[in-house]
N, C-alpha and C. Protein backbone atom coordinates (compact mmCIF):
# COMPACT_ATOMS: atom_id res chain seq x y z
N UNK A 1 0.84 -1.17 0.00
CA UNK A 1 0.00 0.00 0.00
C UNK A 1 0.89 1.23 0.00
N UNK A 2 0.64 2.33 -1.00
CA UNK A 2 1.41 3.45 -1.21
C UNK A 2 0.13 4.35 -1.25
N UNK A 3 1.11 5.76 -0.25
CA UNK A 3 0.47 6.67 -0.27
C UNK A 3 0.85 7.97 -0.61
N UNK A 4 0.07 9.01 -1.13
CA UNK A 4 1.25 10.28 -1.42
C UNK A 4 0.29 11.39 -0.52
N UNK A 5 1.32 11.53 0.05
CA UNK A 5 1.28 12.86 1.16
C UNK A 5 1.26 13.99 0.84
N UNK A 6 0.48 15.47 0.48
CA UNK A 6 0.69 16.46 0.76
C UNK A 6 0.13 17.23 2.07
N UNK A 7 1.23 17.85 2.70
CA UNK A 7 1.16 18.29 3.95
C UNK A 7 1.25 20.12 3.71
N UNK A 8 0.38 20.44 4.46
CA UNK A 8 0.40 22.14 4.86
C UNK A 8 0.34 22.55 6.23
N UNK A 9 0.70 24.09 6.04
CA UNK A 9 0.76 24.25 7.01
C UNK A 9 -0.63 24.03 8.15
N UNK A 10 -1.11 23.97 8.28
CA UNK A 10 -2.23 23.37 9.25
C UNK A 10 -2.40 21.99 9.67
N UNK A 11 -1.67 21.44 8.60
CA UNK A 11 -1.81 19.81 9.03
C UNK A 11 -0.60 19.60 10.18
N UNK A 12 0.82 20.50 9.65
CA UNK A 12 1.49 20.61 11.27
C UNK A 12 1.35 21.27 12.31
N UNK A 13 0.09 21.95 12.22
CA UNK A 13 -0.12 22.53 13.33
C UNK A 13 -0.74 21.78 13.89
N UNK A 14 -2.04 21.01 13.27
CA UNK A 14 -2.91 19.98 14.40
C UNK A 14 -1.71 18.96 14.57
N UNK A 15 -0.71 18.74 13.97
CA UNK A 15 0.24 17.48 14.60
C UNK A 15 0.66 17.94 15.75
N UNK A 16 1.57 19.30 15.86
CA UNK A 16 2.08 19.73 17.05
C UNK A 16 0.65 19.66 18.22
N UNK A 17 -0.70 20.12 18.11
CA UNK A 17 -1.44 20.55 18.85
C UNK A 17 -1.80 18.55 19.34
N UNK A 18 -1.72 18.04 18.73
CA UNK A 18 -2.08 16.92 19.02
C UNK A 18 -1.14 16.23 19.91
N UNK A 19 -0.07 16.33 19.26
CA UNK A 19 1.53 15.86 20.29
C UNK A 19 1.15 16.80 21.70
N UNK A 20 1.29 17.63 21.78
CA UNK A 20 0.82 18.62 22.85
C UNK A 20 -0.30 18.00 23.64
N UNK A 21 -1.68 17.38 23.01
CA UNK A 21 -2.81 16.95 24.04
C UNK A 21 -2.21 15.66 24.52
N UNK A 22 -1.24 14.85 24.14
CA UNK A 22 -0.79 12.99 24.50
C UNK A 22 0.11 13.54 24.99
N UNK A 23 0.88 14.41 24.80
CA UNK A 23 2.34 14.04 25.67
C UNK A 23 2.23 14.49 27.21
N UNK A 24 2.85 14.10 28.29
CA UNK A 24 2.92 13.94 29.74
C UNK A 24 3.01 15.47 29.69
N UNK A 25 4.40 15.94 29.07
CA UNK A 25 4.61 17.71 29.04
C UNK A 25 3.56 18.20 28.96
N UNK A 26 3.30 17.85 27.47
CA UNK A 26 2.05 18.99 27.07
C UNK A 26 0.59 19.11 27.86
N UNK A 27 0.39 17.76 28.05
CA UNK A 27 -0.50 17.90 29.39
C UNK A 27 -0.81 18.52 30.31
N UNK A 28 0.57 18.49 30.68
CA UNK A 28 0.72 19.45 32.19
C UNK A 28 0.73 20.38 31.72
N UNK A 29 2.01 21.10 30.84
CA UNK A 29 1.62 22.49 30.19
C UNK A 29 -0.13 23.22 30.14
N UNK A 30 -0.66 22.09 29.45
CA UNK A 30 -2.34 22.90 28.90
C UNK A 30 -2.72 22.63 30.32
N UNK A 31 -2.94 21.74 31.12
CA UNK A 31 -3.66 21.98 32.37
C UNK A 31 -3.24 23.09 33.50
N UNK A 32 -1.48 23.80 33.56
CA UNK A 32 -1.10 24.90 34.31
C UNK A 32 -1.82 25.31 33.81
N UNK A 33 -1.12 25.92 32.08
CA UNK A 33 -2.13 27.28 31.27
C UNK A 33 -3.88 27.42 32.16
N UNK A 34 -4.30 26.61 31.98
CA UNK A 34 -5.35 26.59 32.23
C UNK A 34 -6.56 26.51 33.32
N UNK A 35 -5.59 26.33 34.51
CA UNK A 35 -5.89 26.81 36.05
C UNK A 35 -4.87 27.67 36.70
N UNK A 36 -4.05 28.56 35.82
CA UNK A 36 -3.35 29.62 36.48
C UNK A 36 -4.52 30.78 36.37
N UNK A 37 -4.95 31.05 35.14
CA UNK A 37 -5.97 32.05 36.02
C UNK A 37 -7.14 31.95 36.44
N UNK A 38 -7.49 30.72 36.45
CA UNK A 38 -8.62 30.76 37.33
C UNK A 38 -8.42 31.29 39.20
N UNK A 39 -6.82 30.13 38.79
CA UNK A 39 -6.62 30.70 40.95
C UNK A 39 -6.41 31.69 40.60
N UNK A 40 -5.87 32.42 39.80
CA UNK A 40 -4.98 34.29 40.27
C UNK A 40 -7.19 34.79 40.03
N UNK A 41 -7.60 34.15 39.77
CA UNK A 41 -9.25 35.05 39.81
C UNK A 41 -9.87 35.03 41.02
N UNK A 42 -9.65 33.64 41.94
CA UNK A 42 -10.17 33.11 42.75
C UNK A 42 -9.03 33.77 43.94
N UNK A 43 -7.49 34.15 44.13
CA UNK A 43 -6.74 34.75 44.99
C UNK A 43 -7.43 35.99 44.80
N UNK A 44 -7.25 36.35 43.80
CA UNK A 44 -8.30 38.35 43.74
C UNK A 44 -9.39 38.60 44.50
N UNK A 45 -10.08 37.75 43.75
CA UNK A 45 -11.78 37.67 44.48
C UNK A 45 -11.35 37.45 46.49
N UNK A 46 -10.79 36.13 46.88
CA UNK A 46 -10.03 36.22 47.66
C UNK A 46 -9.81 37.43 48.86
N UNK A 47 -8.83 38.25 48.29
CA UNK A 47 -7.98 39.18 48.68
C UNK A 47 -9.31 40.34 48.91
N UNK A 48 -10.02 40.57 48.08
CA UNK A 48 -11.02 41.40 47.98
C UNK A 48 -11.99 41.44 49.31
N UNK A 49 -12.56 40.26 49.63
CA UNK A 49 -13.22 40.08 50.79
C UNK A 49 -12.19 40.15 52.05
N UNK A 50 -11.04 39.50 51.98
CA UNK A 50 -10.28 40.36 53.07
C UNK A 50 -10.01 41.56 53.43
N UNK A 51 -9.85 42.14 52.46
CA UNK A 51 -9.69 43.39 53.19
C UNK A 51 -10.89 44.34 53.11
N UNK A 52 -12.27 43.50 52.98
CA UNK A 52 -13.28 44.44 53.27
C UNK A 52 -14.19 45.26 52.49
N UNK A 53 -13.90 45.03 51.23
CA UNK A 53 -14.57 45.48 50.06
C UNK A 53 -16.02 45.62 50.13
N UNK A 54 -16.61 46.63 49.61
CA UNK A 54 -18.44 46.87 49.63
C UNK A 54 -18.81 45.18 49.35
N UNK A 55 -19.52 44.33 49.47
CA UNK A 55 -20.35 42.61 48.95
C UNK A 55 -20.86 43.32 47.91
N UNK A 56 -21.20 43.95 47.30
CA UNK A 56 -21.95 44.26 46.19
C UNK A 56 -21.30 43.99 44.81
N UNK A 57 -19.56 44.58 45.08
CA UNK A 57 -18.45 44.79 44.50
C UNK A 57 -17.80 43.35 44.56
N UNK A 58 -17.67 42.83 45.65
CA UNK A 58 -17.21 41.56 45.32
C UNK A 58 -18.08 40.82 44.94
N UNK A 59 -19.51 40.40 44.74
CA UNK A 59 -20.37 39.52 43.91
C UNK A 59 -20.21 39.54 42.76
N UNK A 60 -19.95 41.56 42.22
CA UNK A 60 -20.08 41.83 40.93
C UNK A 60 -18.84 41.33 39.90
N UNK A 61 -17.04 41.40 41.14
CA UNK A 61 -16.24 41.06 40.40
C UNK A 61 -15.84 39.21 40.38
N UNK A 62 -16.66 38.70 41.57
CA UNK A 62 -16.55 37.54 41.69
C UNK A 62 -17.64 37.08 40.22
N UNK A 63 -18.55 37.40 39.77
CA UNK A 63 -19.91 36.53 38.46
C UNK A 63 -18.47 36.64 37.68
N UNK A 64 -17.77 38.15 37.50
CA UNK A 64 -16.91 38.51 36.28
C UNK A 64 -15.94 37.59 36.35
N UNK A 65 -15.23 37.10 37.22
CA UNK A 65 -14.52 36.54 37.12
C UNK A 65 -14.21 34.80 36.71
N UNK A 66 -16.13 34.34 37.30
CA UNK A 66 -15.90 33.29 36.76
C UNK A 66 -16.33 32.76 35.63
N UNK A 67 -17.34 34.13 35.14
CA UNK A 67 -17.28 34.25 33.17
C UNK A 67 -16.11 34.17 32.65
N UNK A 68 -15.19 35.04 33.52
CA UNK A 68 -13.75 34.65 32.49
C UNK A 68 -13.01 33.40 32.54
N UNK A 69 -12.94 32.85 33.71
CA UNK A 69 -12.64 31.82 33.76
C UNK A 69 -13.16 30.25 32.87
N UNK A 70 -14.09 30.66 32.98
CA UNK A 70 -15.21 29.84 31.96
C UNK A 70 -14.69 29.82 30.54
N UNK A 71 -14.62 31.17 30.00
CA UNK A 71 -14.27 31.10 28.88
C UNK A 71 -12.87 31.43 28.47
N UNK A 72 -11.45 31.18 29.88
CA UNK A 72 -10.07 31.35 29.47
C UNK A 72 -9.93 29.31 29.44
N UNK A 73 -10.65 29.00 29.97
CA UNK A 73 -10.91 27.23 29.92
C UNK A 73 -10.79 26.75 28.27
N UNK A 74 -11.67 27.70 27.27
CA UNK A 74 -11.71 27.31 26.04
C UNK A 74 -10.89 27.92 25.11
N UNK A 75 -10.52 29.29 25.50
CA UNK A 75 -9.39 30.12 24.60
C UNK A 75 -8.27 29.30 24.70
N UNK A 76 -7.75 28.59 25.84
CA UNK A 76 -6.29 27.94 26.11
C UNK A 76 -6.26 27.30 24.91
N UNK A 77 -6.82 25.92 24.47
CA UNK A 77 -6.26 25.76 22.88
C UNK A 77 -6.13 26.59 21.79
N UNK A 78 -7.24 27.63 22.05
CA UNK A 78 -6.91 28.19 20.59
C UNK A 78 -5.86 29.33 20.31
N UNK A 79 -5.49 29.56 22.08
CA UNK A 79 -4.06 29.94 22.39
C UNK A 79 -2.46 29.03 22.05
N UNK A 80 -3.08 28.16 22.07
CA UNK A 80 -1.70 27.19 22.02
C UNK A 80 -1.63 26.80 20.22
N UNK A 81 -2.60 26.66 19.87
CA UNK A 81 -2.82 26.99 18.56
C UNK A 81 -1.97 28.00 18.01
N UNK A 82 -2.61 29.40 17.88
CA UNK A 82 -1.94 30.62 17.36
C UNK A 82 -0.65 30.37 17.98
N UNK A 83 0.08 29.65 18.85
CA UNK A 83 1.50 29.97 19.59
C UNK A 83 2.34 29.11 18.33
N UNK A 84 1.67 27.98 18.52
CA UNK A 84 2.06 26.90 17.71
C UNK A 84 2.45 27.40 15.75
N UNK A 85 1.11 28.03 15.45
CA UNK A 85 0.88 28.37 13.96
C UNK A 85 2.13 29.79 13.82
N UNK A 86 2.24 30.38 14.56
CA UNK A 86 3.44 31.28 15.00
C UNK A 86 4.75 30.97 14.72
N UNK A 87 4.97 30.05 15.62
CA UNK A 87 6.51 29.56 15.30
C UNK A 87 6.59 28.43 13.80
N UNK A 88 5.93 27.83 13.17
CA UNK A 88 5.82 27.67 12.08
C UNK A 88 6.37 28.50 11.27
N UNK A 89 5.09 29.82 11.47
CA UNK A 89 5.50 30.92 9.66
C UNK A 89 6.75 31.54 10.50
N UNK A 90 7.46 31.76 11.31
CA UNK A 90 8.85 32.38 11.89
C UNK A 90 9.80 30.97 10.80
N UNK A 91 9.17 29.59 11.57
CA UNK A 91 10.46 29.01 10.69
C UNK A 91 10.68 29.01 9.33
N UNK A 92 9.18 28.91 8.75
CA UNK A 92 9.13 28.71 7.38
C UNK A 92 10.34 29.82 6.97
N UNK A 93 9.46 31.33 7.75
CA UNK A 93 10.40 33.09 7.11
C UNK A 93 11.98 32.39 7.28
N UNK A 94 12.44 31.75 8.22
CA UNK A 94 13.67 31.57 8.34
C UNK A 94 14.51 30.28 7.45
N UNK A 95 13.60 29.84 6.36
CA UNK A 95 13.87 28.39 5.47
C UNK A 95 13.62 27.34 6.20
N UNK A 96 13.41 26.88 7.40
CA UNK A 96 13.73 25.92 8.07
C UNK A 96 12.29 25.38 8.12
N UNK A 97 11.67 24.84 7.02
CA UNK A 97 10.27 24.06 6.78
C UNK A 97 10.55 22.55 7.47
N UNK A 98 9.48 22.99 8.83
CA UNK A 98 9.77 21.17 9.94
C UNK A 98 8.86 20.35 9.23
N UNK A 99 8.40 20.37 8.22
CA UNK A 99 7.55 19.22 7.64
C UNK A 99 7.94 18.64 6.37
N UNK A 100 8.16 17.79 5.39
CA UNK A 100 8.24 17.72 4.34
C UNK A 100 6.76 18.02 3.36
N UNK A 101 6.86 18.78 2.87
CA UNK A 101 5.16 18.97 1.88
C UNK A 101 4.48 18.01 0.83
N UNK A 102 5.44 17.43 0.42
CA UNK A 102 5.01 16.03 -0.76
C UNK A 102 6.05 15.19 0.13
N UNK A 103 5.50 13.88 0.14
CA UNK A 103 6.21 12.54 0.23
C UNK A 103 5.19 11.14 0.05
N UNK A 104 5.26 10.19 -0.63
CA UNK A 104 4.86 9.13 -0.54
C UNK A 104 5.39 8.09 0.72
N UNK A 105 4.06 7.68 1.42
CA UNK A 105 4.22 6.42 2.50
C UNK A 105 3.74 4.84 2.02
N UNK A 106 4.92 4.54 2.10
CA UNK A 106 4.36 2.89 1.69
C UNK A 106 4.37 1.89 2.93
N UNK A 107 3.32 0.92 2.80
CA UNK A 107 3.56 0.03 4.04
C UNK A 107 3.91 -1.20 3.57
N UNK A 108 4.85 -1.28 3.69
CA UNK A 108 5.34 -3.00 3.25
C UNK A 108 4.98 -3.88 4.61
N UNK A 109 6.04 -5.24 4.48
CA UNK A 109 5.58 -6.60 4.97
C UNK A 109 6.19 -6.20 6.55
N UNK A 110 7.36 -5.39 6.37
CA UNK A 110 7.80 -5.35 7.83
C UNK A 110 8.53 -3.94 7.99
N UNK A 111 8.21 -3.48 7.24
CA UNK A 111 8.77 -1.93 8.15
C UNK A 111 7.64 -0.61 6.50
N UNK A 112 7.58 0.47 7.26
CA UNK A 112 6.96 1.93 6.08
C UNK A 112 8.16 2.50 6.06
N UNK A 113 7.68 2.75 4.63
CA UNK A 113 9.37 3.98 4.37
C UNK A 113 8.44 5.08 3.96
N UNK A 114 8.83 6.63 4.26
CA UNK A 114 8.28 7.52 3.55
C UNK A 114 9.70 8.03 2.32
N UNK A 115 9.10 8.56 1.64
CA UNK A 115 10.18 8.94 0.89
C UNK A 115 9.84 10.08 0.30
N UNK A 116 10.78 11.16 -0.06
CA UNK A 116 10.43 12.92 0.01
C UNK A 116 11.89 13.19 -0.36
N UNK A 117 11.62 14.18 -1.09
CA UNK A 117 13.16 14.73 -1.77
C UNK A 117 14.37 14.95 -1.20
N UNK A 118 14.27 15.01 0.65
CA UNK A 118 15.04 14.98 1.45
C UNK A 118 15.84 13.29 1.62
N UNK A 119 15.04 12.24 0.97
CA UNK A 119 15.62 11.01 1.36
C UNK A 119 14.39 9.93 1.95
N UNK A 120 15.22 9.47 2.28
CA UNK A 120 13.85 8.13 2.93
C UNK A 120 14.03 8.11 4.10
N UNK A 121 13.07 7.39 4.84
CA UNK A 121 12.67 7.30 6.39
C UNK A 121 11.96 6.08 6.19
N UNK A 122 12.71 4.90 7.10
CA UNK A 122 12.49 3.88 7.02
C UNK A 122 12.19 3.22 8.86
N UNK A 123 10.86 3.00 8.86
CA UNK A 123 10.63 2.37 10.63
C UNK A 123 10.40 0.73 9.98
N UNK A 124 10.77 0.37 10.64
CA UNK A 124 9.71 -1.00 11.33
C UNK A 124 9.19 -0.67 12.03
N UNK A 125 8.12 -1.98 11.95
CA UNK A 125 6.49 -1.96 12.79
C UNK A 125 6.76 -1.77 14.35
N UNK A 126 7.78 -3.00 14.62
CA UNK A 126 8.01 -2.70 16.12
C UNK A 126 9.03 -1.67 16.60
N UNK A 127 9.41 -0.84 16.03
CA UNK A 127 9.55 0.75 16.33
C UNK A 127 8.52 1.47 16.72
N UNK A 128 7.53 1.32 16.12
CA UNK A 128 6.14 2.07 16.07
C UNK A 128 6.21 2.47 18.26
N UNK A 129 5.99 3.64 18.16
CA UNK A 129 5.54 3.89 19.57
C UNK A 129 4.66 4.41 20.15
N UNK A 130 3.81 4.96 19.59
CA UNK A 130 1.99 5.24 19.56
C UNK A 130 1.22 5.56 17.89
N UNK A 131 0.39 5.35 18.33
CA UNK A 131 -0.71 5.61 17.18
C UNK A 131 -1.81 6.35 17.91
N UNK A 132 -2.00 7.39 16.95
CA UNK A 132 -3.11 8.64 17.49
C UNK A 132 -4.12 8.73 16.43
N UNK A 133 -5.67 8.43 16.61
CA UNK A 133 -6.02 8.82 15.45
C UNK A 133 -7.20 9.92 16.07
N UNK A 134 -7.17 10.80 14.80
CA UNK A 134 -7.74 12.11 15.74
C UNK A 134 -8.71 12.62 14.00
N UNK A 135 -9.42 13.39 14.31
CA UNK A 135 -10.44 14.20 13.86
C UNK A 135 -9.77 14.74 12.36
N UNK A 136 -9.98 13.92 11.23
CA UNK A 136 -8.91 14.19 9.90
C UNK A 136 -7.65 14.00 10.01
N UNK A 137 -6.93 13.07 10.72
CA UNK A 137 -5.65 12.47 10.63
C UNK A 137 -5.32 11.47 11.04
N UNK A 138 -4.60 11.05 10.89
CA UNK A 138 -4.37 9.65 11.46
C UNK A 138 -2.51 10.06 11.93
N UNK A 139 -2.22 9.98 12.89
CA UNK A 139 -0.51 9.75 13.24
C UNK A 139 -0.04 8.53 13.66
N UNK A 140 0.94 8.02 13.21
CA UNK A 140 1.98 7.07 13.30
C UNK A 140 3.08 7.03 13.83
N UNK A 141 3.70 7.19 15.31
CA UNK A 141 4.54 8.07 15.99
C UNK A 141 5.83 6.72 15.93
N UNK A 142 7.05 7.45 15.70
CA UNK A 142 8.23 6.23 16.08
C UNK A 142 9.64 6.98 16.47
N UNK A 143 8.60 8.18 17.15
CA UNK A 143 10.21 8.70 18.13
C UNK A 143 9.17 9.89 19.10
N UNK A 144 9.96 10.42 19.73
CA UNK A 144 9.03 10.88 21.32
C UNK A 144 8.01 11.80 20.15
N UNK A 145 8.77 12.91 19.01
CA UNK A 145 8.22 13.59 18.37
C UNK A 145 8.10 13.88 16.96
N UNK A 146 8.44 12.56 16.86
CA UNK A 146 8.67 12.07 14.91
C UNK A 146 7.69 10.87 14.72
N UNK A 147 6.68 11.47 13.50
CA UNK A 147 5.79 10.63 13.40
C UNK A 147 5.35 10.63 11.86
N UNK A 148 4.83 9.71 11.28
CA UNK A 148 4.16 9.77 9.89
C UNK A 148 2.47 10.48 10.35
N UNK A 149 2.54 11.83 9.06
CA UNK A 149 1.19 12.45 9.44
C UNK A 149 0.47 12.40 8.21
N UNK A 150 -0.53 11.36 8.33
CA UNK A 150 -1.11 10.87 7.14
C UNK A 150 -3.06 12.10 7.65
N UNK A 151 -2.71 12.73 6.68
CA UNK A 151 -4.03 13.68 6.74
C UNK A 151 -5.36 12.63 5.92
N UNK A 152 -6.18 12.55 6.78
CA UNK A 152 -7.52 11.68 6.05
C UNK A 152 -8.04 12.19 4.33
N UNK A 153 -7.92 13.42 4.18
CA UNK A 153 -7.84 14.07 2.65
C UNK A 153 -7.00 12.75 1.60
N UNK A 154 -6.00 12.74 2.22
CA UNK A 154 -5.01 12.05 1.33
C UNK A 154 -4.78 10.58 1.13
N UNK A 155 -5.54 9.64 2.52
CA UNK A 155 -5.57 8.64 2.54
C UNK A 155 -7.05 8.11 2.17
N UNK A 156 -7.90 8.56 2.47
CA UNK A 156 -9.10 8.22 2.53
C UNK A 156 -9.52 7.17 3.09
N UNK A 157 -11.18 7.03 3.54
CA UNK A 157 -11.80 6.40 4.57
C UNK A 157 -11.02 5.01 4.79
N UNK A 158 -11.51 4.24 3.02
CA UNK A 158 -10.68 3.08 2.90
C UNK A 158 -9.21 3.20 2.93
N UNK A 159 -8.61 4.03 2.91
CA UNK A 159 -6.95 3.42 3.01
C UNK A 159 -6.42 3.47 4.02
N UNK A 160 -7.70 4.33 5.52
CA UNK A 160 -7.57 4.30 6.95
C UNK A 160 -7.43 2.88 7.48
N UNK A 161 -8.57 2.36 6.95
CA UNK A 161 -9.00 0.91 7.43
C UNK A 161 -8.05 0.08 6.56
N UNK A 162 -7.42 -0.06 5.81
CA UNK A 162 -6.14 -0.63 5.01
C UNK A 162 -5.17 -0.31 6.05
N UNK A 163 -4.50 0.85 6.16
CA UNK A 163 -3.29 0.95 6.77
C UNK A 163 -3.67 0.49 8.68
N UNK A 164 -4.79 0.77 9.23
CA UNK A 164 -5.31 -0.06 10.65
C UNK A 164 -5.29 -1.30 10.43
N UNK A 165 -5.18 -1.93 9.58
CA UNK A 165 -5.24 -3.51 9.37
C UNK A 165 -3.75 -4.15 9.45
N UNK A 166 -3.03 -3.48 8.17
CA UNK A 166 -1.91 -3.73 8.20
C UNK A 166 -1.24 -3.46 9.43
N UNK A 167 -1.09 -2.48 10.08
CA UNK A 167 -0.62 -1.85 11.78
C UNK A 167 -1.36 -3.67 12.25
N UNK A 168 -2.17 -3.71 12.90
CA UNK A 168 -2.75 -4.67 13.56
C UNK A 168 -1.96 -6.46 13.04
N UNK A 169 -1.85 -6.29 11.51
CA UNK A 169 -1.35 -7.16 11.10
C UNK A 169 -0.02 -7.94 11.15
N UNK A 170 0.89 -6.76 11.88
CA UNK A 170 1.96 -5.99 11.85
C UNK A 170 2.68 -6.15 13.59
N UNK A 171 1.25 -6.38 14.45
CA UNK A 171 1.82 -7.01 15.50
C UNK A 171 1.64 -5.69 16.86
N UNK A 172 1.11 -3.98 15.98
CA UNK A 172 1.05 -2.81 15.99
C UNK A 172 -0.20 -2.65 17.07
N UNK A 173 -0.16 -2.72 18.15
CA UNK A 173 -1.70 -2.44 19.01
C UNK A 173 -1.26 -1.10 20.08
N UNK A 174 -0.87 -0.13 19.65
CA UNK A 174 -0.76 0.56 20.80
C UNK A 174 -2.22 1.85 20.81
């Protein structure tokens, strides 16, 4: 089974954003991001009733605060997003493109090679060290942050369930 890859910029951004939701780091990363200001809302609010503030004033900044909180809960990805899509067009401006844009993936009997004008990349199956399949992609991971990023556009429904077979076939259950 051969496949030909074109990758853009958005398809490495949901890779990074995706590496980011599985990895132990990134985890922790998005879960600080994402209860640092709720406490610095909840120390304010806090601080406010200590030292005595009108109740009127603290009800009013306590609702405000946990509207924001509410909705800094859902901005955090699309923060880490824009951070992410950021350092991309910086590298691209600087030549240093982290993705290859065309490459064909083939799955042979015991190891995928991709191959792209840079050269080939050759795993075996039992290299393989997670498999992520997420919302229009499918990833194939065989280093903490090197992975085959097969976009569903390019593989299609059936060549999902082809290349899950072969993985499975392959000895591949992670």
């Amino acid at each position: 089974m051969k496949y030909n890859i074109d990758l853009n910029d958005n398809d490495y951004i949901e890779f990074n954003y995706s590496y980011l939701k599985h990895s132990k780091i990134g985890k922790y990363s998005l879960l600080v991001t994402r209860i640092s200001f709720p406490f610095a809302m909840f120390i304010f609010v806090l601080a406010l009733l200590i030292i005595d503030i009108e109740r009127g004033l603290v009800l009013t900044v306590a609702a405000v605060a946990v509207l924001s909180t509410v909705l800094w809960w859902f901005i955090v990805p699309a923060m880490m997003r824009w951070n992410i899509k950021k350092n991309i067009i910086k590298m691209k401006k600087d030549g240093k493109l982290p993705y290859n844009e065309k490459a064909s993936v083939e799955f042979l009997d015991d190891r995928i090679v991709e191959t792209c004008e840079q050269g080939e990349t050759i795993v075996k199956y039992s290299d393989i060290v997670n498999i992520y399949a997420e919302k229009d992609y499918f990833y194939i991971f065989y280093g903490s942050m090197q992975a085959f990023i097969l976009p569903e556009r390019c593989i299609g429904d059936s060549g999902l369930r082809e290349i899950k077979n072969k993985l499975s076939q392959s000895g591949v259950d992670k």
